[in-house]
C-alpha atoms as a PDB file:
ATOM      1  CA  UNK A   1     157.483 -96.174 -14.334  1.00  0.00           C
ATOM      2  CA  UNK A   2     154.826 -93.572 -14.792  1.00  0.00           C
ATOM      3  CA  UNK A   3     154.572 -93.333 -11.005  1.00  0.00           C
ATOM      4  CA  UNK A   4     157.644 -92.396 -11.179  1.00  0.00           C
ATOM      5  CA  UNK A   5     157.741 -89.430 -13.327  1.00  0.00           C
ATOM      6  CA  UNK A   6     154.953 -88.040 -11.996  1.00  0.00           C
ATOM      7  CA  UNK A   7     156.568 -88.355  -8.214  1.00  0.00           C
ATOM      8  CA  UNK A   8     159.690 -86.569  -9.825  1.00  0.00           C
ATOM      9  CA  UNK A   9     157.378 -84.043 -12.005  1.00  0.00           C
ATOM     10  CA  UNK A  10     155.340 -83.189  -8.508  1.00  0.00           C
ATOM     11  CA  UNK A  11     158.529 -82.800  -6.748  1.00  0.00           C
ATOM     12  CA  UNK A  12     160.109 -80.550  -9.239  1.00  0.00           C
ATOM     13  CA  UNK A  13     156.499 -78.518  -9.829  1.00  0.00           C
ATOM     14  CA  UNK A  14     156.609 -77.770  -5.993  1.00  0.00           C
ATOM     15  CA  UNK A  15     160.520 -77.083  -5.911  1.00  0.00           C
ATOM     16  CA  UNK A  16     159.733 -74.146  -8.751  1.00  0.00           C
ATOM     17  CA  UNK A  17     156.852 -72.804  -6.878  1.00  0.00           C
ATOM     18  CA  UNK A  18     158.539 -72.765  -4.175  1.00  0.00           C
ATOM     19  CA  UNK A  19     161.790 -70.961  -5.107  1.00  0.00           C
ATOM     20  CA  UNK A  20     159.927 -68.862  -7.424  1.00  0.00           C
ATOM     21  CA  UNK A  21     159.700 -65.011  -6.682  1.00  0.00           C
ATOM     22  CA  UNK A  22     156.180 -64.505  -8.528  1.00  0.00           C
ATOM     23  CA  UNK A  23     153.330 -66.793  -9.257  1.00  0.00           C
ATOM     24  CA  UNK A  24     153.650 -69.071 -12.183  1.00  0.00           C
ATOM     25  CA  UNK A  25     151.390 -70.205 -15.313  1.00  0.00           C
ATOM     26  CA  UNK A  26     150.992 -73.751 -16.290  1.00  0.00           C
ATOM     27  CA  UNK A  27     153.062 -72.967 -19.543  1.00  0.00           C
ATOM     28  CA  UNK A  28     155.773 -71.005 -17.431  1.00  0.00           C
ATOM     29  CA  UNK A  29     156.301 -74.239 -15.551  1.00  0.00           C
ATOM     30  CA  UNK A  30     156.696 -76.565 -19.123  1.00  0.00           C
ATOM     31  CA  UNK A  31     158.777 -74.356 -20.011  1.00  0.00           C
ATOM     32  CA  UNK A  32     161.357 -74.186 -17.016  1.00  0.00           C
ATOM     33  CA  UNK A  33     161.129 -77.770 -16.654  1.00  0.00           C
ATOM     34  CA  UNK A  34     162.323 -78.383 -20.520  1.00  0.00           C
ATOM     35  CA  UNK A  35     160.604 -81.800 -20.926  1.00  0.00           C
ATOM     36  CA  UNK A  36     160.385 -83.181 -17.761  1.00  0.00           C
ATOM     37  CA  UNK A  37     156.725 -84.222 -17.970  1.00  0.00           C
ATOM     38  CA  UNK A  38     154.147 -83.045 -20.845  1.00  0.00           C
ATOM     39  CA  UNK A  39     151.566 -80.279 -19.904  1.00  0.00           C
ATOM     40  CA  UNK A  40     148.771 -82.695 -19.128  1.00  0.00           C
ATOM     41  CA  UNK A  41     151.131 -83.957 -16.277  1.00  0.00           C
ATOM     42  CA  UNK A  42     151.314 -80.381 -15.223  1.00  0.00           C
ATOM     43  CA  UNK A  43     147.824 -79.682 -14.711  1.00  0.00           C
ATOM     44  CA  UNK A  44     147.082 -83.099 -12.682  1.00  0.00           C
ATOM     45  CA  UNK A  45     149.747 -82.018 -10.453  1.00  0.00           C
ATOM     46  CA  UNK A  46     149.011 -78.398 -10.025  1.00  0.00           C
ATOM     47  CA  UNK A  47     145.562 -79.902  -9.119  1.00  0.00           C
ATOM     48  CA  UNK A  48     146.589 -82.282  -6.769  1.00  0.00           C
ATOM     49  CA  UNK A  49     148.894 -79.720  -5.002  1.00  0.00           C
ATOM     50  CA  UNK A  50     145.764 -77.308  -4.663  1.00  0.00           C
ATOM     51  CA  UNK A  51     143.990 -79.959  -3.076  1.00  0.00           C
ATOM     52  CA  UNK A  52     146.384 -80.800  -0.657  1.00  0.00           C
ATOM     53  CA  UNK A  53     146.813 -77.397   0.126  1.00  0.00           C
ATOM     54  CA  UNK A  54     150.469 -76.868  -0.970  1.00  0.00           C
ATOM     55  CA  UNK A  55     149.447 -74.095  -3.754  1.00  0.00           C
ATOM     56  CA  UNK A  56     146.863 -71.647  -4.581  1.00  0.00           C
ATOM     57  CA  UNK A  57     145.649 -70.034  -8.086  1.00  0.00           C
ATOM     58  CA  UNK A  58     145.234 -66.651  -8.987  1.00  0.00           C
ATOM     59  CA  UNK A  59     143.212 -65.810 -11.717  1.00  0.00           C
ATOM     60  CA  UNK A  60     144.961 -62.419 -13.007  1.00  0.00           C
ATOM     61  CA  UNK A  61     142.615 -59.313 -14.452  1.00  0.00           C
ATOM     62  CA  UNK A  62     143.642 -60.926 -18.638  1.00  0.00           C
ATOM     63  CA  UNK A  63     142.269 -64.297 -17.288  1.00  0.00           C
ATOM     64  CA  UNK A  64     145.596 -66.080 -16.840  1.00  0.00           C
ATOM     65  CA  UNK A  65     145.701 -68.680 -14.472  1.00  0.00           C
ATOM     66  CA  UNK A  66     148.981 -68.692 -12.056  1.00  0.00           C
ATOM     67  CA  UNK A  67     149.821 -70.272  -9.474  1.00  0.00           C
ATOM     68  CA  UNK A  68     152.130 -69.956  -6.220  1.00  0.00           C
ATOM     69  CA  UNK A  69     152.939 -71.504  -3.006  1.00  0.00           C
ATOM     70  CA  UNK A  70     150.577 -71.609   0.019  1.00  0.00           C
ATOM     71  CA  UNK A  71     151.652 -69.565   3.196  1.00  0.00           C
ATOM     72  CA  UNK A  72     149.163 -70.775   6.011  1.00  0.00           C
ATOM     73  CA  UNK A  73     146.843 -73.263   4.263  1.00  0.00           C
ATOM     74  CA  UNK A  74     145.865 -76.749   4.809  1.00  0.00           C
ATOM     75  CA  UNK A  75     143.566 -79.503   3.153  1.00  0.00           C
ATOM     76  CA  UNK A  76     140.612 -78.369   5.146  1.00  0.00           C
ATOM     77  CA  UNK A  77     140.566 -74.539   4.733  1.00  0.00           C
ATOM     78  CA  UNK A  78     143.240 -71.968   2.388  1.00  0.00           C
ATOM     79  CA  UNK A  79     143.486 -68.954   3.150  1.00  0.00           C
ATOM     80  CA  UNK A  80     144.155 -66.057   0.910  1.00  0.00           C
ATOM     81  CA  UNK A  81     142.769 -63.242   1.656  1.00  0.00           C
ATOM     82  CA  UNK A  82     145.439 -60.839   0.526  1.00  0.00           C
ATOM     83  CA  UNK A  83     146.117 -58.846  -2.717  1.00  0.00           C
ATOM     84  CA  UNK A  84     147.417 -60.390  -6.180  1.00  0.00           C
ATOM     85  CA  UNK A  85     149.318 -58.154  -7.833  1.00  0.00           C
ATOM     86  CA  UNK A  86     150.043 -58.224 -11.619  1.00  0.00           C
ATOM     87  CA  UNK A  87     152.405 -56.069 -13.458  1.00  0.00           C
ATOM     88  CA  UNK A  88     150.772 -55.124 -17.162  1.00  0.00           C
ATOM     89  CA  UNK A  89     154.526 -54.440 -18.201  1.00  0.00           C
ATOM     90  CA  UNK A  90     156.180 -57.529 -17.064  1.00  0.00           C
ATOM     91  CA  UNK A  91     153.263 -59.887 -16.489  1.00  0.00           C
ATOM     92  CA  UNK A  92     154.630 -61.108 -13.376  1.00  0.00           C
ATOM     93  CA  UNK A  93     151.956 -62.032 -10.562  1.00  0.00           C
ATOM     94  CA  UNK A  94     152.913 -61.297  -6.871  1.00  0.00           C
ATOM     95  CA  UNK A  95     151.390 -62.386  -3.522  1.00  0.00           C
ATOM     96  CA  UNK A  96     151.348 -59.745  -1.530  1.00  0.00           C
ATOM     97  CA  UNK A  97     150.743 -61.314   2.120  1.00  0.00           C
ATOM     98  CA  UNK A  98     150.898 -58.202   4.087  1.00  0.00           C
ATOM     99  CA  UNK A  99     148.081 -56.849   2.521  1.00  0.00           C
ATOM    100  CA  UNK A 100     144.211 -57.922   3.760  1.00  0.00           C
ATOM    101  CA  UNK A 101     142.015 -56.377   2.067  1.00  0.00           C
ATOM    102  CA  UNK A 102     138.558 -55.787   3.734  1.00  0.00           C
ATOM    103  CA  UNK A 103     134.920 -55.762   2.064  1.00  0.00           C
ATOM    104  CA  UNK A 104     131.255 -56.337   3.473  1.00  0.00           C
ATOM    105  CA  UNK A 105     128.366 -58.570   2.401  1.00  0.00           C
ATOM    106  CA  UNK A 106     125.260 -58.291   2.917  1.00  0.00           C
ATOM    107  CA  UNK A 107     124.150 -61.002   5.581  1.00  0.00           C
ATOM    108  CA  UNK A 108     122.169 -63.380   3.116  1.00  0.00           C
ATOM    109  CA  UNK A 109     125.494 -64.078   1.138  1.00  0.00           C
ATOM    110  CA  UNK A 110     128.002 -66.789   2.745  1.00  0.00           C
ATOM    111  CA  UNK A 111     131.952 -66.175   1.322  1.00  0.00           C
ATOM    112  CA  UNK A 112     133.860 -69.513   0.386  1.00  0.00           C
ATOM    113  CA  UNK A 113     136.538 -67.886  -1.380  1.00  0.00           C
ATOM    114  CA  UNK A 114     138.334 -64.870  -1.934  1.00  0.00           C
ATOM    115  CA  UNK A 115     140.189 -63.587  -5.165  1.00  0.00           C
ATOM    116  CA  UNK A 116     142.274 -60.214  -5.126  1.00  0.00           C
ATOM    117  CA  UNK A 117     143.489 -59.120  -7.984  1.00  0.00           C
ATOM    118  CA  UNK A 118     144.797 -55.917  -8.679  1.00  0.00           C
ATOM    119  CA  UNK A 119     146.437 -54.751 -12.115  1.00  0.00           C
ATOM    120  CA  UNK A 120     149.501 -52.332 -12.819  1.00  0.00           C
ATOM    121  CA  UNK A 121     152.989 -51.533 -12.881  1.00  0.00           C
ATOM    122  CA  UNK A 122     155.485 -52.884 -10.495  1.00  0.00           C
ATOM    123  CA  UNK A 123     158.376 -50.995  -9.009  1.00  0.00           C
ATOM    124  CA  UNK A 124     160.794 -53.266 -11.486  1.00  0.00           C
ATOM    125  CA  UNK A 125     158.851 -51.688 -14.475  1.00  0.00           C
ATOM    126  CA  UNK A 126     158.152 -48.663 -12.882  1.00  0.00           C
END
């Protein structure tokens, strides 16, 4: 029966995600799902979405960890270099796709990920 419930609890994690406007904290999700599965639940399946390539976090400027669907990733390699925008009104995190931000290393350094995060108001609290 556990197997279950955590097949329904990753289905209905990924569902949210998915039809979810903004990125979403661990305690956003318990609290949309009202009971579904406990918060420990949550986090294995958050986890074993990121794995398989299905989400991405975002670690906001206050340290928050969200999270939202992938666009073009897979188990092998994600993908996100583009901006993460977080409203310090609302507190709502947005991927925004369009948007590749560029930088340089020097040549001794080799890049395995890539977090943009960039704080302020959004046009809805603007």
């Amino acid at each position: 029966m556990k197997q279950t419930r955590n097949t329904q609890a990753k289905t209905e994690i990924f569902k949210l995600l998915e039809q979810a406007e903004v990125a979403l904290s661990p305690a956003e999700i318990l609290d949309t799902l009202q009971g579904l599965c406990d918060r420990v639940t949550i986090y294995r399946v958050l986890d074993r979405l990121t794995e398989e390539g299905a989400i991405h976090k975002i670690a906001t400027v206050e340290g928050v960890i969200k999270y939202a669907i992938c666009q073009q990733c897979t188990i092998e390699k994600h993908h996100h270099n583009h901006i993460h925008f977080t409203c310090e009104r609302c507190q709502n995190t947005t991927c925004m796709t369009d948007i590749e931000p560029s930088f340089t290393l020097p040549k001794n350094y080799k890049v395995k990920a890539v977090n943009f995060t960039v704080s302020g108001i959004c046009p809805e609290c603007g």
